[in-house]
PDB file of N, CA and C in Angstrom:
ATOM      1  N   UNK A   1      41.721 122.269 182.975  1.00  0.00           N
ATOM      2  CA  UNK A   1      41.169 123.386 182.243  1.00  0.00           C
ATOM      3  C   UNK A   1      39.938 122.905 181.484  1.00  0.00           C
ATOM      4  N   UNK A   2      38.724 123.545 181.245  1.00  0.00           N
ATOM      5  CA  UNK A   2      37.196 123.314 180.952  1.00  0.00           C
ATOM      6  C   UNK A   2      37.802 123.221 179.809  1.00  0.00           C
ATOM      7  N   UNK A   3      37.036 122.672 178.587  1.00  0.00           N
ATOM      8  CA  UNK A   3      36.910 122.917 177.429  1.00  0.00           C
ATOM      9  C   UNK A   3      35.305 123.420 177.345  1.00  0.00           C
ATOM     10  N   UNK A   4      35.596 124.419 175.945  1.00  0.00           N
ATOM     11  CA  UNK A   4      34.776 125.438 175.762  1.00  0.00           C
ATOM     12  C   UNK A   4      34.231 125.297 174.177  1.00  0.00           C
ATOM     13  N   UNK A   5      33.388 125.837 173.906  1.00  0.00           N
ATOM     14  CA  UNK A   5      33.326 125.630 172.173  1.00  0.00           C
ATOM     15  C   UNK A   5      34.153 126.053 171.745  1.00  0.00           C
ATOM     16  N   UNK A   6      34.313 125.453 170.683  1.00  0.00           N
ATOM     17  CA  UNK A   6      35.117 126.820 169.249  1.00  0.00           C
ATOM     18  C   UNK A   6      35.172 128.000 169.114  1.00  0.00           C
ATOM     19  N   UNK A   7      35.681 129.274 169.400  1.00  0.00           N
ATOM     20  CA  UNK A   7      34.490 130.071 168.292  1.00  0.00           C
ATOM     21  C   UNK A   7      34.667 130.311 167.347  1.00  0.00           C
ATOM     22  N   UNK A   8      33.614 130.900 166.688  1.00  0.00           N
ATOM     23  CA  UNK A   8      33.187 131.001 165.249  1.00  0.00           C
ATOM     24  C   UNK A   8      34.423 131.458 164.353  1.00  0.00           C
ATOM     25  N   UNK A   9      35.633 131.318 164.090  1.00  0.00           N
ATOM     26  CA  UNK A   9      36.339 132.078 163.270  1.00  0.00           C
ATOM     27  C   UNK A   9      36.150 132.448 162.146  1.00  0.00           C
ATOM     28  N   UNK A  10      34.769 131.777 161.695  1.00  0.00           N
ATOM     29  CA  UNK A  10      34.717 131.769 159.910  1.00  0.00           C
ATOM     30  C   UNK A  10      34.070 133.463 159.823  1.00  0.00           C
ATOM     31  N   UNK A  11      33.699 133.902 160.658  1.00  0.00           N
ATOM     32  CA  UNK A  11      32.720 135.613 161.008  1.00  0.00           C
ATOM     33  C   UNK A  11      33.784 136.531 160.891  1.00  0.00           C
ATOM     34  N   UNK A  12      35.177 136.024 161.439  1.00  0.00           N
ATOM     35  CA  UNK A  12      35.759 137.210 161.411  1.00  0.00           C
ATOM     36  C   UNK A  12      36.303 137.474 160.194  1.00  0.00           C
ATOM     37  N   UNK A  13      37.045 138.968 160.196  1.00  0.00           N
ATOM     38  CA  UNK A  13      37.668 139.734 158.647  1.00  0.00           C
ATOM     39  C   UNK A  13      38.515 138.692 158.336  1.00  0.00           C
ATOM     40  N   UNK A  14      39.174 138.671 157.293  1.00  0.00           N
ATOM     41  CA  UNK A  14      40.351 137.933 157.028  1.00  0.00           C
ATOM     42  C   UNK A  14      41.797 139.262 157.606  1.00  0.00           C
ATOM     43  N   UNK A  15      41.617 140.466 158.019  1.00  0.00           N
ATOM     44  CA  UNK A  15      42.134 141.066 158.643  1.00  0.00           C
ATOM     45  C   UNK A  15      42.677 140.625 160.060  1.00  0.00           C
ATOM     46  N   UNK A  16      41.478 140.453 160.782  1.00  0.00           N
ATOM     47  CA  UNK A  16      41.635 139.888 161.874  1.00  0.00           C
ATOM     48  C   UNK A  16      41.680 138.826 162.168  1.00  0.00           C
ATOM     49  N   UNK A  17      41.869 137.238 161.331  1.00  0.00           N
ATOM     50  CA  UNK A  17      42.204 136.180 161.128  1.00  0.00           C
ATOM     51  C   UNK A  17      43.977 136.298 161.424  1.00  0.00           C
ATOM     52  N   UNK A  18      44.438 137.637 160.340  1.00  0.00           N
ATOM     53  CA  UNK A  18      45.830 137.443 160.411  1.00  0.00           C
ATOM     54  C   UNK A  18      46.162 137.660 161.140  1.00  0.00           C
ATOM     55  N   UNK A  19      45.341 139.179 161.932  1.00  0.00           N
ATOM     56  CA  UNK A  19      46.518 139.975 162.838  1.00  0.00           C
ATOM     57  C   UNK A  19      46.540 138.748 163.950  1.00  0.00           C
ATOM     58  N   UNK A  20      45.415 138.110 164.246  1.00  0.00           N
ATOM     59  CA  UNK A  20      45.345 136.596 165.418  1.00  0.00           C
ATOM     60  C   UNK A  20      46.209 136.253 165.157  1.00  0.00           C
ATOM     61  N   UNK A  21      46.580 135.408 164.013  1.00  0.00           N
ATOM     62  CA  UNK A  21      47.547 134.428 163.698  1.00  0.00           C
ATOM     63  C   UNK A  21      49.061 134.857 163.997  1.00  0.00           C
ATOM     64  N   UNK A  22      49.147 135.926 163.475  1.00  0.00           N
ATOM     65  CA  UNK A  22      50.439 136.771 163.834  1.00  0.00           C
ATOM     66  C   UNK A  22      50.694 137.198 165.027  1.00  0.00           C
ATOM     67  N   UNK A  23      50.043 138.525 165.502  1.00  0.00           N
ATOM     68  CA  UNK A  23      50.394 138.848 166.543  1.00  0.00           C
ATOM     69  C   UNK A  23      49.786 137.985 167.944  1.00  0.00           C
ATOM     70  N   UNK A  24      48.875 137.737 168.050  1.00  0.00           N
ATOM     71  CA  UNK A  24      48.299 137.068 169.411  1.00  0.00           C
ATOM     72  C   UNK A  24      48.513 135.798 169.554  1.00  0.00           C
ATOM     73  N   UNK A  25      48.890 134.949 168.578  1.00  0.00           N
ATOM     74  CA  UNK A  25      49.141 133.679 168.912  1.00  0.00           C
ATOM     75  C   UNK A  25      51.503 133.930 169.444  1.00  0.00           C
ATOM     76  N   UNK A  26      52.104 134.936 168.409  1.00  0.00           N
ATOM     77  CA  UNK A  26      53.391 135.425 169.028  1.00  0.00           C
ATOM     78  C   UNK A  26      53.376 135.747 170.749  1.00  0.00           C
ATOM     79  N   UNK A  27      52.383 136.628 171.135  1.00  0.00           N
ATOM     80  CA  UNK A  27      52.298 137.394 172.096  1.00  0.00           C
ATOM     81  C   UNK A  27      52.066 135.900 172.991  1.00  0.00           C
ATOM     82  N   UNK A  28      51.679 135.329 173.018  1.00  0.00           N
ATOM     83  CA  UNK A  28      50.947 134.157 173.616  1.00  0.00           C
ATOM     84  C   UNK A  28      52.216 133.122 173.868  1.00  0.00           C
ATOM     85  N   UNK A  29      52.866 132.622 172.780  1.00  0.00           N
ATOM     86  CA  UNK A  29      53.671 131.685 173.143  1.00  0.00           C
ATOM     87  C   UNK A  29      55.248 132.734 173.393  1.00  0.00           C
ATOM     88  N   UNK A  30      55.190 133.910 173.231  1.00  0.00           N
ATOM     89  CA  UNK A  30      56.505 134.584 174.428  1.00  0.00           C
ATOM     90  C   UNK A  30      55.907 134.747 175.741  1.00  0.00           C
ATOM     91  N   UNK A  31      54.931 135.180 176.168  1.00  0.00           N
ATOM     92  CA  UNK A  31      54.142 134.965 177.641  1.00  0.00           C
ATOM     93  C   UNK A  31      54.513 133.484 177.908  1.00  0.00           C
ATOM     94  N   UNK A  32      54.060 132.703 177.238  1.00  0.00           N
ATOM     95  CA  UNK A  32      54.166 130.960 178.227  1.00  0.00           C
ATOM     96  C   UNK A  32      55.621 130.230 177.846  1.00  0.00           C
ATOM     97  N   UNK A  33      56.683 131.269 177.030  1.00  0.00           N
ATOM     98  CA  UNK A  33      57.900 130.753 177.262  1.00  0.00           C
ATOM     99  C   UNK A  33      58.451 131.743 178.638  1.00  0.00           C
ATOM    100  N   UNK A  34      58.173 132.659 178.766  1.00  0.00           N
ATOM    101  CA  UNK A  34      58.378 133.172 180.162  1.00  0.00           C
ATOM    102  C   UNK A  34      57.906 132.673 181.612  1.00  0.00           C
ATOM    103  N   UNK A  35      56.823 132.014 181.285  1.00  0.00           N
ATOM    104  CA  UNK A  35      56.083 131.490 182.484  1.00  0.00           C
ATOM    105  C   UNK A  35      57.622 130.367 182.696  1.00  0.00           C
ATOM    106  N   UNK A  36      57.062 129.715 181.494  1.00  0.00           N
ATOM    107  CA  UNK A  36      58.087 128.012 181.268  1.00  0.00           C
ATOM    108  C   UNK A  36      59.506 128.176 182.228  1.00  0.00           C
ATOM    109  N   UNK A  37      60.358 129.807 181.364  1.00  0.00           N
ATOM    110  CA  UNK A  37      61.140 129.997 182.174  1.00  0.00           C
ATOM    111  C   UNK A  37      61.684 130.302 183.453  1.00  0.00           C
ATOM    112  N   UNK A  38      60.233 130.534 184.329  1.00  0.00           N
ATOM    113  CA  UNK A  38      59.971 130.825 185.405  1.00  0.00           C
ATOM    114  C   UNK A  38      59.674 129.520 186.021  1.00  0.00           C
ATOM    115  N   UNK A  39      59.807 128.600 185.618  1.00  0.00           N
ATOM    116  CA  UNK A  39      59.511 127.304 186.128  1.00  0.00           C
ATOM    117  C   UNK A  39      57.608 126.729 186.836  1.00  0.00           C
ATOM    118  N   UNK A  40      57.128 127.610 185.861  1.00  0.00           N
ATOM    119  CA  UNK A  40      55.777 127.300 185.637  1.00  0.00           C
ATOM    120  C   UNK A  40      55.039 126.087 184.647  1.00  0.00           C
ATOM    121  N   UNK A  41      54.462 125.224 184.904  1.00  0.00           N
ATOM    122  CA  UNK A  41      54.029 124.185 184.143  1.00  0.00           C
ATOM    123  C   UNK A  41      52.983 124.915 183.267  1.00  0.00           C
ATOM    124  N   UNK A  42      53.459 125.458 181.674  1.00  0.00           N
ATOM    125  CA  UNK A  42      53.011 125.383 180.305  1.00  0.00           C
ATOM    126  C   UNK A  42      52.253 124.424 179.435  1.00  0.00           C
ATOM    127  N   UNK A  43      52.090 123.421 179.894  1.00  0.00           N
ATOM    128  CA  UNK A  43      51.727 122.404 178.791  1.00  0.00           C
ATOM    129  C   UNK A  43      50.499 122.677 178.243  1.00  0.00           C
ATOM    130  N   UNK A  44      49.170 122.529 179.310  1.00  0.00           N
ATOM    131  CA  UNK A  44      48.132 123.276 178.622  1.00  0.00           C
ATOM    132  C   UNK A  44      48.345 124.772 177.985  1.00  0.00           C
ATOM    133  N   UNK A  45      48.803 124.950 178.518  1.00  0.00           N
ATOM    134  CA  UNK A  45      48.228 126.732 177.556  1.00  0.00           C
ATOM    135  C   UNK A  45      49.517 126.480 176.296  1.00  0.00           C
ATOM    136  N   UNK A  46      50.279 125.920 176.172  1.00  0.00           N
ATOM    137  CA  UNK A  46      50.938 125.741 174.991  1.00  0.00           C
ATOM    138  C   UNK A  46      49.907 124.667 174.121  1.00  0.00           C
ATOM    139  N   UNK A  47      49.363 124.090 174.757  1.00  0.00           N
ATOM    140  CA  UNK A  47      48.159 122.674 174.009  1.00  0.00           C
ATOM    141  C   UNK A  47      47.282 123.434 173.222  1.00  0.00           C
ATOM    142  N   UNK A  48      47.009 124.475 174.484  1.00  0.00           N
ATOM    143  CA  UNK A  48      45.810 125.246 173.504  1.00  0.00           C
ATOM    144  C   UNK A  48      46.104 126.245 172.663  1.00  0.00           C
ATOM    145  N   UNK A  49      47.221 126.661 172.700  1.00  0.00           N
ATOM    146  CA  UNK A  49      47.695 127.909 171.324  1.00  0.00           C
ATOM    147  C   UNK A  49      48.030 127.109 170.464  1.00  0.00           C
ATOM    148  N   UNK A  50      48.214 125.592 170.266  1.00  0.00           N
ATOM    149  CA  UNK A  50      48.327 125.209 168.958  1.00  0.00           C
ATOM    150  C   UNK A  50      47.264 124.910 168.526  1.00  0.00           C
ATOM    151  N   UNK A  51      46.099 124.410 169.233  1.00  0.00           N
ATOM    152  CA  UNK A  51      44.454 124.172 168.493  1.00  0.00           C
ATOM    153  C   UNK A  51      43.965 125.409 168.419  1.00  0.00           C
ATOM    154  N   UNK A  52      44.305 127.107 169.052  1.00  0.00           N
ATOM    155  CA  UNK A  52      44.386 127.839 168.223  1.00  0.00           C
ATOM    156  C   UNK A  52      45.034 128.498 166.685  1.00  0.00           C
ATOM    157  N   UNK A  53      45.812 128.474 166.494  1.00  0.00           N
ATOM    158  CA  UNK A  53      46.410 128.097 165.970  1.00  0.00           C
ATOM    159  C   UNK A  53      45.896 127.374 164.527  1.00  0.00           C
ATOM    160  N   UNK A  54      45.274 126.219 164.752  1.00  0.00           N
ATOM    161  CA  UNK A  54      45.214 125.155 163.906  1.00  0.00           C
ATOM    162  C   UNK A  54      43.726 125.879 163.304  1.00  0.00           C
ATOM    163  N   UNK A  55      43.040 126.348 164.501  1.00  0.00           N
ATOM    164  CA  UNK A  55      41.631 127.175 163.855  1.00  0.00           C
ATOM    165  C   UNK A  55      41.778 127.959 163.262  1.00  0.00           C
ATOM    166  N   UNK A  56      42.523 128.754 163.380  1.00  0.00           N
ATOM    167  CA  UNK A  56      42.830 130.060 162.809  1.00  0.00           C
ATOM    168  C   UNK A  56      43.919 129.726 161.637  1.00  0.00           C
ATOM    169  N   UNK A  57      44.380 129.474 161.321  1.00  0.00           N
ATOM    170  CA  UNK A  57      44.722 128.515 160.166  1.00  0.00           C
ATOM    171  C   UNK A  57      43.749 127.905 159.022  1.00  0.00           C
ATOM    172  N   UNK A  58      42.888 126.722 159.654  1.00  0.00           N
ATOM    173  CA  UNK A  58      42.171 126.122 158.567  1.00  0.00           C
ATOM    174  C   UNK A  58      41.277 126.845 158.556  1.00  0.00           C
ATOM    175  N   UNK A  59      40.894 128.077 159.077  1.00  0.00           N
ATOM    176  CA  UNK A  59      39.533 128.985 158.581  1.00  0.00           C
ATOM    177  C   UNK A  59      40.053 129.967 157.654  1.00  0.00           C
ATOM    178  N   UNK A  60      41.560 130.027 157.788  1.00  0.00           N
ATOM    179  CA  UNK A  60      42.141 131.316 156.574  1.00  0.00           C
ATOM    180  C   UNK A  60      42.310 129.993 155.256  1.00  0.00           C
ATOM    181  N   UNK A  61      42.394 128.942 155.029  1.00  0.00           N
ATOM    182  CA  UNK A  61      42.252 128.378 154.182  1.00  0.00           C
ATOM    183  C   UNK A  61      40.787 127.558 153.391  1.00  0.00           C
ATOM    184  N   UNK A  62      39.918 127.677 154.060  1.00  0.00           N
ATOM    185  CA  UNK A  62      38.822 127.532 154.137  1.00  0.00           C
ATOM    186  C   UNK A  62      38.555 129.083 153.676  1.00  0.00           C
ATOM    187  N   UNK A  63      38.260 130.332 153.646  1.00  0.00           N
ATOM    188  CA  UNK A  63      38.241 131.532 153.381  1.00  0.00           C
ATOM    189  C   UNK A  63      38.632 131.750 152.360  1.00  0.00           C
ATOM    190  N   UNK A  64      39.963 131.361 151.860  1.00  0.00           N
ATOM    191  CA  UNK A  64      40.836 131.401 150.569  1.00  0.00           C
ATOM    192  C   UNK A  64      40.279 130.741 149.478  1.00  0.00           C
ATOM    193  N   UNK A  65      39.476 129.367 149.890  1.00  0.00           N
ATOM    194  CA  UNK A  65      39.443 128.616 148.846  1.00  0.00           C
ATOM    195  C   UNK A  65      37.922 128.656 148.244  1.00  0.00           C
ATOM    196  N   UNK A  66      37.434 129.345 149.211  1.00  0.00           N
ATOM    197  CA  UNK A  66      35.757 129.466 148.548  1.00  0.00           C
ATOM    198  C   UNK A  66      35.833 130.727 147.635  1.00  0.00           C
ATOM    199  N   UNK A  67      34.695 130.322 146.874  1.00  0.00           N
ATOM    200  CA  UNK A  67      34.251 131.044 145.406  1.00  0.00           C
ATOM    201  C   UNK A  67      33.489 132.368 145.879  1.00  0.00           C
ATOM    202  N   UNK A  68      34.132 133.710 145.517  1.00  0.00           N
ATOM    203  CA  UNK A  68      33.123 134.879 145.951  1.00  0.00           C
ATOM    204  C   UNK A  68      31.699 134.886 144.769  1.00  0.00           C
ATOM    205  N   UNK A  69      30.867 135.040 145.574  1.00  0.00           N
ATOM    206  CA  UNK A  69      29.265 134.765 145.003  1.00  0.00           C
ATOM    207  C   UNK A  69      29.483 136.516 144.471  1.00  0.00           C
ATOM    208  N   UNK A  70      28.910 136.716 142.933  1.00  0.00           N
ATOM    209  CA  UNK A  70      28.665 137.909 142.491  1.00  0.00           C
ATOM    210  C   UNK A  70      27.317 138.168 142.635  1.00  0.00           C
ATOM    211  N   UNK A  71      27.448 139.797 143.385  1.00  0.00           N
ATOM    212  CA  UNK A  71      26.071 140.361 143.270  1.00  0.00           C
ATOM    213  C   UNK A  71      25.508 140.904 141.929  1.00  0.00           C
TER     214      UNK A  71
END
């Protein structure tokens, strides 16, 4: 599997940081426990929902911890 850049997570809402984190990274690892159970080799696409995962993570903490600039 290619590796690709990052993308940008720091752009998106903190809305859509969560609903990622929550729902699409869930949706993602019940799809590749079904594959798994189907006797499909998972390893990459389980590799890569945890370095998703890990982005989408340290950009909601990174987000959290910066200072809002007053207009």
């Amino acid at each position: 599997m290619a590796s690709t850049a990052p993308a940008n997570l720091g752009r998106l809402r903190k809305e859509t940081r969560e609903w990622l984190a929550t729902h699409t990274l869930e949706d993602i690892r019940g799809i590749a426990a079904d594959l798994e159970n189907a006797g499909e080799d998972v390893g990459e696409l389980v590799d890569a929902i945890n370095e998703l995962e890990i982005l989408v993570n340290e950009d909601g903490s990174r987000a959290r911890s910066k200072p809002r600039a007053h207009a």
